[in-house]
Protein backbone atom coordinates (compact mmCIF):
# COMPACT_ATOMS: atom_id res chain seq x y z
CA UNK A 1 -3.12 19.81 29.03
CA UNK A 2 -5.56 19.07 26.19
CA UNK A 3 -3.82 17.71 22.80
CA UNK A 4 -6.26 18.21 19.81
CA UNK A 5 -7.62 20.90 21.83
CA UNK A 6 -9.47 22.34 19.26
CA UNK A 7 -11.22 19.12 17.89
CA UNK A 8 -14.80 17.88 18.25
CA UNK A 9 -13.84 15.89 21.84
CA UNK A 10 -11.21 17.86 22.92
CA UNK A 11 -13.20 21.72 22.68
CA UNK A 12 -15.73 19.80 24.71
CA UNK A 13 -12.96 18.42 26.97
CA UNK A 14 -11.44 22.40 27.61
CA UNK A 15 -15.44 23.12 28.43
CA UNK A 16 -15.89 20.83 30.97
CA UNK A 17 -12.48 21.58 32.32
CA UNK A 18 -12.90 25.06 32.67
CA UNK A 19 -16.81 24.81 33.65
CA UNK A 20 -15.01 22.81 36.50
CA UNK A 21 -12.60 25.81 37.73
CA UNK A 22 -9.00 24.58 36.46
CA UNK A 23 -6.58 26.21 33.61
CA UNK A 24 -6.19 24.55 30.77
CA UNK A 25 -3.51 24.65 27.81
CA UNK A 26 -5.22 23.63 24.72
CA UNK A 27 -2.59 22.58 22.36
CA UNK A 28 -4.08 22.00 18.44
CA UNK A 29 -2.14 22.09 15.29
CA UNK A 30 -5.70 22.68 13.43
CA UNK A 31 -5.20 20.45 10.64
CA UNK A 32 -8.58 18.76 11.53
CA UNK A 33 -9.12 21.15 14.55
CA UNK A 34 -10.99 24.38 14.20
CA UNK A 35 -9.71 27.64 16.08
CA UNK A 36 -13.72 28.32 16.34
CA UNK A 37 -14.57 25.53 18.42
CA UNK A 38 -12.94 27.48 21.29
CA UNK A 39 -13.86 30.96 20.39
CA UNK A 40 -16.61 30.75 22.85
CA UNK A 41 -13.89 31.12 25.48
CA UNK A 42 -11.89 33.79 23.66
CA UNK A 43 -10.52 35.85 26.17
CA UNK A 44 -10.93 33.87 29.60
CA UNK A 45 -7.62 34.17 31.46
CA UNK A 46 -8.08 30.33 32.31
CA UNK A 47 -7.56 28.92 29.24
CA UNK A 48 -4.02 28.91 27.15
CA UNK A 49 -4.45 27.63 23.12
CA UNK A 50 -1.29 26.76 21.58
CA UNK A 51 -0.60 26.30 18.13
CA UNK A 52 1.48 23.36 17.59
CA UNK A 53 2.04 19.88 16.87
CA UNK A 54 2.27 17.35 19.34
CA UNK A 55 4.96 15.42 17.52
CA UNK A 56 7.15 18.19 18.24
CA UNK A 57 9.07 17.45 21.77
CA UNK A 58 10.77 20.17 22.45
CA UNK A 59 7.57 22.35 22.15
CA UNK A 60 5.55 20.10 23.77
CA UNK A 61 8.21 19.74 26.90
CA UNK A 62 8.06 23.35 27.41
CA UNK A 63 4.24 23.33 27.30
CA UNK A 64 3.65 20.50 29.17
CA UNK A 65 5.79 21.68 32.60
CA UNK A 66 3.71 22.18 35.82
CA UNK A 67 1.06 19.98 33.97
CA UNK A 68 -1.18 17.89 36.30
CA UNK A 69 -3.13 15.88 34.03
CA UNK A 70 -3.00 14.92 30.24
CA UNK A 71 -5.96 14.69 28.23
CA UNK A 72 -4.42 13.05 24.91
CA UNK A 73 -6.92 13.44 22.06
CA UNK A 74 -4.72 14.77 19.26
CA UNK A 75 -4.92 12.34 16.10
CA UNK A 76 -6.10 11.54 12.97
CA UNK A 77 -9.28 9.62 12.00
CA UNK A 78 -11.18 7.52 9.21
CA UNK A 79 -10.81 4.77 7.48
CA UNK A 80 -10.01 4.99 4.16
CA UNK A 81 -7.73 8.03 4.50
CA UNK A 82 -5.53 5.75 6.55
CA UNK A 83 -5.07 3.21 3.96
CA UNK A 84 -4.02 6.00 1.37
CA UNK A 85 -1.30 7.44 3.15
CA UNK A 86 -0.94 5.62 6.45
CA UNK A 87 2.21 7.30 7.27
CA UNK A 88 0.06 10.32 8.01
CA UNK A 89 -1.46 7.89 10.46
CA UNK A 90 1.17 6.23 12.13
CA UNK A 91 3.31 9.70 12.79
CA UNK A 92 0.06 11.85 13.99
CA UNK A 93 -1.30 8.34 15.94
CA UNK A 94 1.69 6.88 16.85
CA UNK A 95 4.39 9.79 17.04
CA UNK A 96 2.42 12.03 18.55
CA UNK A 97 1.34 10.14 21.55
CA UNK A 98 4.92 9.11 21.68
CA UNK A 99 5.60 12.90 21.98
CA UNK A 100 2.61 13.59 24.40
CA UNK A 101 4.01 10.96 26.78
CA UNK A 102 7.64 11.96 26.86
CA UNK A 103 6.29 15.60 27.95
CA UNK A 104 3.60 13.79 30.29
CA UNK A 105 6.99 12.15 32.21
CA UNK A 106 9.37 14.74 31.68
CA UNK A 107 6.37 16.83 33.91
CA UNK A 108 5.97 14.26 36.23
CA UNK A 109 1.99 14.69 35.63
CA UNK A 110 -0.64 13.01 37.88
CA UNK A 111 -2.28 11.50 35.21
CA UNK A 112 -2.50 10.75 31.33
CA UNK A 113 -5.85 10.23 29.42
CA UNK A 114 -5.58 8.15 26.34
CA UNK A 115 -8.11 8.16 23.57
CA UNK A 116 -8.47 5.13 22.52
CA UNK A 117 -11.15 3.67 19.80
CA UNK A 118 -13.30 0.55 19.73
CA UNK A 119 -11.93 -0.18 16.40
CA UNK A 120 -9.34 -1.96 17.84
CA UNK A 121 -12.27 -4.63 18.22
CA UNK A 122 -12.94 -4.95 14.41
CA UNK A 123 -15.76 -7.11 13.52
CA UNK A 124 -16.38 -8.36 17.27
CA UNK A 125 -17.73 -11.88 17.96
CA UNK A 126 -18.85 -11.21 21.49
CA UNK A 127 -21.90 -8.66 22.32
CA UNK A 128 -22.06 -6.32 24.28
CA UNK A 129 -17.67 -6.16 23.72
CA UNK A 130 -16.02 -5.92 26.64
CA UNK A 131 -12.35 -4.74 27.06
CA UNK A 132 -11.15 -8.27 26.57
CA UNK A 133 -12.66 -9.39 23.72
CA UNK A 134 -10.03 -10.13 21.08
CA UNK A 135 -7.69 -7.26 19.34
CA UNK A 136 -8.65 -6.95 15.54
CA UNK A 137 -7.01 -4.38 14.07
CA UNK A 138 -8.30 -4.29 10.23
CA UNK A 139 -7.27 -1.02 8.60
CA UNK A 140 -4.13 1.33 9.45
CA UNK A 141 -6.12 3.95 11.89
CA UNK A 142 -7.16 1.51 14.05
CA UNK A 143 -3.91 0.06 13.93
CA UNK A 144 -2.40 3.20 14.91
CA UNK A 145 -4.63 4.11 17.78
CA UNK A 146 -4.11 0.76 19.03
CA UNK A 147 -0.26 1.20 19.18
CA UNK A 148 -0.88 4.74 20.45
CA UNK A 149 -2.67 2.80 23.43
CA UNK A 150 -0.12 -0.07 24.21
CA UNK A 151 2.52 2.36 23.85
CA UNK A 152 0.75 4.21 26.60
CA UNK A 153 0.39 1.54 28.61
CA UNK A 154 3.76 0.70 28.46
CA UNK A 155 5.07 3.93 29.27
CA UNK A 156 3.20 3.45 32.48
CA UNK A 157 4.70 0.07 33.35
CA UNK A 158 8.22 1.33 32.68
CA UNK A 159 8.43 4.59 33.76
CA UNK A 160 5.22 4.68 36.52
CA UNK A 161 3.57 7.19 34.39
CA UNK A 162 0.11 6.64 35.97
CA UNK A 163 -1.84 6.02 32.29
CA UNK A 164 -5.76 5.17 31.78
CA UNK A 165 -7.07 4.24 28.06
CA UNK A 166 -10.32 4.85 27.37
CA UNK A 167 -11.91 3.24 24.08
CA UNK A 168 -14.52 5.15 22.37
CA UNK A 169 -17.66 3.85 21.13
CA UNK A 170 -19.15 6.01 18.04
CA UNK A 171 -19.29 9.30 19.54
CA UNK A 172 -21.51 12.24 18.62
CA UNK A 173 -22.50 15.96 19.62
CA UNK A 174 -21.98 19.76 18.77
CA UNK A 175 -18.77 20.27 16.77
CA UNK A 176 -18.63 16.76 15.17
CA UNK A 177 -16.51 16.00 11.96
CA UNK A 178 -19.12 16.73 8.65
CA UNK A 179 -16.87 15.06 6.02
CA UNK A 180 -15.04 11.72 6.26
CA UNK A 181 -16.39 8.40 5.12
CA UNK A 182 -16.93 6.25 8.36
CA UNK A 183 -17.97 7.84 11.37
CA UNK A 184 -19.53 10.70 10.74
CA UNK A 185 -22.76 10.00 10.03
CA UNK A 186 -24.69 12.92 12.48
CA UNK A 187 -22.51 15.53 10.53
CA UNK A 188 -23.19 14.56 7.18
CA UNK A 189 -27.14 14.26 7.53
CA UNK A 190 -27.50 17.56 9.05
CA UNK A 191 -25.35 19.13 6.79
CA UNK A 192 -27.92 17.11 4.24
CA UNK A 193 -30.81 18.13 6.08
CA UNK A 194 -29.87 21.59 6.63
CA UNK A 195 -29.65 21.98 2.70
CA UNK A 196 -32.80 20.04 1.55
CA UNK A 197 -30.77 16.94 0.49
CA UNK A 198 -31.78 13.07 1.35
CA UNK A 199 -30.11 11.00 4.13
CA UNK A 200 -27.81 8.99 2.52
CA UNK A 201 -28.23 5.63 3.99
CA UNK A 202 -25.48 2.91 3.63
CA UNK A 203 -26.56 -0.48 3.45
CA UNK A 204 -30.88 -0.91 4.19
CA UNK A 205 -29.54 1.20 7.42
CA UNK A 206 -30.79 -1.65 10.08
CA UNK A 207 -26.89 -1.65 11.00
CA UNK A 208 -26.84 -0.50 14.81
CA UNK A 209 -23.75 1.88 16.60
CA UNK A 210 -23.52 2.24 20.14
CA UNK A 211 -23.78 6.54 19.69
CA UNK A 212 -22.46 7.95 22.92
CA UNK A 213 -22.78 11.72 23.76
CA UNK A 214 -19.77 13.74 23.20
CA UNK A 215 -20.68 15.59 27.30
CA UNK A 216 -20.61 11.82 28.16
CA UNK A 217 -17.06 11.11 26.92
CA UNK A 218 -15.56 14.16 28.25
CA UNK A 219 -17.43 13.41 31.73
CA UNK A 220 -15.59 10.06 31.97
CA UNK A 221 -12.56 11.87 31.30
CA UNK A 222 -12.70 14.09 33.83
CA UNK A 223 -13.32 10.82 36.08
CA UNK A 224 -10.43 8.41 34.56
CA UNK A 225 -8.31 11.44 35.61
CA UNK A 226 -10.21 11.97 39.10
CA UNK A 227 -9.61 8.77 40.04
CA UNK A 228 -6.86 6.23 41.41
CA UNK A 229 -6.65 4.00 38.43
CA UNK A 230 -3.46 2.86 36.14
CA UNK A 231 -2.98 1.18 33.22
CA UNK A 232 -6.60 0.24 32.67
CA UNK A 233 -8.26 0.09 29.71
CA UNK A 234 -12.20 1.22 29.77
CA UNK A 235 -14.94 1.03 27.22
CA UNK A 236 -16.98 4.33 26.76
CA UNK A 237 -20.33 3.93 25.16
CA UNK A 238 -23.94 3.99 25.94
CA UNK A 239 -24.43 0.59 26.14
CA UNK A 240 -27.55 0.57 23.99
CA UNK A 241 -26.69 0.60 20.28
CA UNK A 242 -29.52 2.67 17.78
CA UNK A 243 -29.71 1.62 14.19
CA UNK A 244 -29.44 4.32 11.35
CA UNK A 245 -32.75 3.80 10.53
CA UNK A 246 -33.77 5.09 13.98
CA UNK A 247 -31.62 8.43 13.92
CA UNK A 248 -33.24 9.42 10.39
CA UNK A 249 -36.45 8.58 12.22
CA UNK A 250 -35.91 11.10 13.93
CA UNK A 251 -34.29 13.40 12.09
CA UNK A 252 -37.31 13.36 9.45
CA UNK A 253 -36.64 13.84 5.87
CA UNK A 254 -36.47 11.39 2.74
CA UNK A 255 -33.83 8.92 1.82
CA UNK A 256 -32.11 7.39 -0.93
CA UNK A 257 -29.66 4.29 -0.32
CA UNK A 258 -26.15 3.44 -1.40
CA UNK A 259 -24.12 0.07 -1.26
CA UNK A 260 -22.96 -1.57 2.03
CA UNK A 261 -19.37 -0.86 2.38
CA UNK A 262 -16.77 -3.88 2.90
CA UNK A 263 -15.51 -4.58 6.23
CA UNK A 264 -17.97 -2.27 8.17
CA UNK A 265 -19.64 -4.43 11.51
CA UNK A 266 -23.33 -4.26 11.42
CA UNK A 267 -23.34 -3.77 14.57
CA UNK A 268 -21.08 -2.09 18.17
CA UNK A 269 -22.16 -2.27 21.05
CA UNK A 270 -19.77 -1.90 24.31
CA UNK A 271 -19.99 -3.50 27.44
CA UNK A 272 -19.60 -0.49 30.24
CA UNK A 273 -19.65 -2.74 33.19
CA UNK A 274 -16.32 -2.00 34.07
CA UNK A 275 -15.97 1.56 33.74
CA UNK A 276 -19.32 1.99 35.61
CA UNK A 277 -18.05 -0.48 38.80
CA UNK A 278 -14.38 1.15 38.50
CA UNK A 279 -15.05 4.95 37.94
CA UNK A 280 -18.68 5.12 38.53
CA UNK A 281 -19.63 6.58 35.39
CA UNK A 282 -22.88 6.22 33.42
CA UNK A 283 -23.93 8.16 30.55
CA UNK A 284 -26.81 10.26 30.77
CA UNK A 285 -27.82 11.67 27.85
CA UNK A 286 -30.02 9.66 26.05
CA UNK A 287 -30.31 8.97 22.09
CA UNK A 288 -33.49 10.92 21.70
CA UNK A 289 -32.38 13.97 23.74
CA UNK A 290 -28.77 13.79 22.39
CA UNK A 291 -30.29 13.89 18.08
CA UNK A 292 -32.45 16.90 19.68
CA UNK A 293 -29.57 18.76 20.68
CA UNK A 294 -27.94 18.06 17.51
CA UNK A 295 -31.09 19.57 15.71
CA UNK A 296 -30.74 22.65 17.94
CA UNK A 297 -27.46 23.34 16.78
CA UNK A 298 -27.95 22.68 13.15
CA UNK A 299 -27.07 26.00 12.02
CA UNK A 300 -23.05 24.79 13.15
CA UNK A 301 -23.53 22.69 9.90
CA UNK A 302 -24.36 25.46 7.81
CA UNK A 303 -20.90 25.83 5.94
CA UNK A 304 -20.01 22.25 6.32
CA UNK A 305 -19.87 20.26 2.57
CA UNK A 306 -22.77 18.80 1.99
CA UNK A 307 -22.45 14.65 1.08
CA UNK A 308 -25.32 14.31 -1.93
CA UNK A 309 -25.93 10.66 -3.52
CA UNK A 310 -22.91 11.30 -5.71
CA UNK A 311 -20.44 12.30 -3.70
CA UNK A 312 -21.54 9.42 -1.26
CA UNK A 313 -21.21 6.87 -4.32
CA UNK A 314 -17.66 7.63 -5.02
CA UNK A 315 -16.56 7.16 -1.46
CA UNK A 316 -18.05 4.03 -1.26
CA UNK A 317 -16.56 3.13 -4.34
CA UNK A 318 -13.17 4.26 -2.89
CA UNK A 319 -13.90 1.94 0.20
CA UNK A 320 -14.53 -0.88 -2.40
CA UNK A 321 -11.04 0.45 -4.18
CA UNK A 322 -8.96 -0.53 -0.88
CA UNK A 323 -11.09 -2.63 1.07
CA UNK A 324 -13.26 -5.08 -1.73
């Protein structure tokens, strides 16, 4: 089972999964998802795509049966959509692993992959972050992932459901989100660069993200759920944060600057000691090959909106609006 089947992680989750020889249900109510990030695989009598929300139990019970593992990616992200209407947030995030989990028992699965984000850190004070650095939840979505994760967790210490979290870094690849206004910044410059615009650089862009390849995350995935662990918690990044500056380096193409946004680190960077002793996993795609790949699938951003200097300017001013 794959929730948010058809999102940016998740289509490259059903990849690996049936690269790898096993059926998969996809299950995606495509309110962020896109139906074409799985067309690719139209047709292949391994693979099951289900319309539907996860929030829905009796739905999800029925699709869940005979289920082996749970990959849980279904949820809503950014920032400043969360603090607008963080309802949205707390039933998709909250609600809907709630839903995912009583399925995941009810079909006595083997295992149950939670995606988890580093924004549960906040503003860190200790780099690299490891898992136990201090919980810092600042805005409502990484609230809501957060309780998505304990939640989790506890679902494995009460009823033995055999749960691993793992805690995304700033993830990129084919198929990422083009519009939001905090973490997407590989979508929205080459949707820019695709359509002649300049990068739009927040801040003097010397802020540094620990970018981790989207093949990477579902790799460790695949691992978490491989392996003998429960209810651990495990940092997925590269472990060697690039600054923006870098990635338009090498991207190529002029830039214009907008204000530093309130509340943003300057810097993430996770420790991936544990996940590499306990699982064995290391990423291996590198920054440089990883923006080439990007560049080789630029034409996926063709359609996408394209962020110019003014539409850039009024989300930052929205950030300012809730977060200043």
């Amino acid at each position: 089972m794959v929730t948010g089947g058809g999102g940016f992680i998740g289509s490259h989750m059903v990849d690996l999964l049936l690269e790898e020889g096993h059926d998969v249900v996809a299950v995606d109510d495509f309110s962020t998802g896109r139906p074409g990030n799985l067309a690719h695989h139209r047709g292949s009598p391994q693979l099951k795509v289900v319309a539907a929300d996860v929030c829905d139990g009796a739905r999800m019970a029925s699709e869940f049966a005979g289920a082996g593992w749970v990959f849980h990616f279904a949820a809503l992200a950014d920032i400043v959509p969360s603090i607008e209407h963080p309802e949205r947030y707390l039933r998709a995030n909250v609600m809907g692993t709630l839903g995912a989990l009583e399925a995941a028992r009810a079909a006595g699965v083997e295992r149950f992959i939670y995606s988890a984000s580093s924004s549960c850190y906040g503003i860190s004070d200790v780099y690299p972050t490891p898992e136990t650095a201090p919980i810092r939840t600042e805005y409502p979505y990484a609230l809501s992932k957060y309780l998505g994760e304990t939640m989790a967790l506890h679902w494995g210490q009460v009823y033995r459901l055999p749960v691993v979290s793992l805690r995304y870094f700033n993830a990129y690849g084919p198929r990422s989100r083009t519009s939001g206004t905090y973490g997407a910044v590989f979508g929205v410059f080459l949707a820019q660069k695709l359509n002649g615009q300049p990068f739009t650089i927040v801040g003097d862009g010397t802020q540094t993200r620990d970018f981790v390849f989207v093949t990477d995350v579902a790799r460790a995935n695949l691992l978490a759920a491989q392996s003998r662990s429960a209810g651990e918690v495990f940092n997925v990044g590269a472990g060697a944060p690039q600054s923006v500056n870098r990635l338009v380096e090498l991207l190529g193409g002029p830039v214009v600057h907008v204000p530093k946004r309130p509340g943003e680190p300057d810097r993430t960077h996770a420790d991936i000691s544990k996940i590499r002793r306990a699982l064995g996993w290391e990423p291996t795609v590198s920054f440089e090959e990883g923006v080439k790949i990007m560049v080789d699938h630029i034409d996926d951003w063709r359609a996408a909106p394209v962020w110019t200097v003014d539409t850039i300017a009024q989300a930052t001013r929205d950030w300012f609006k809730y977060l200043g």
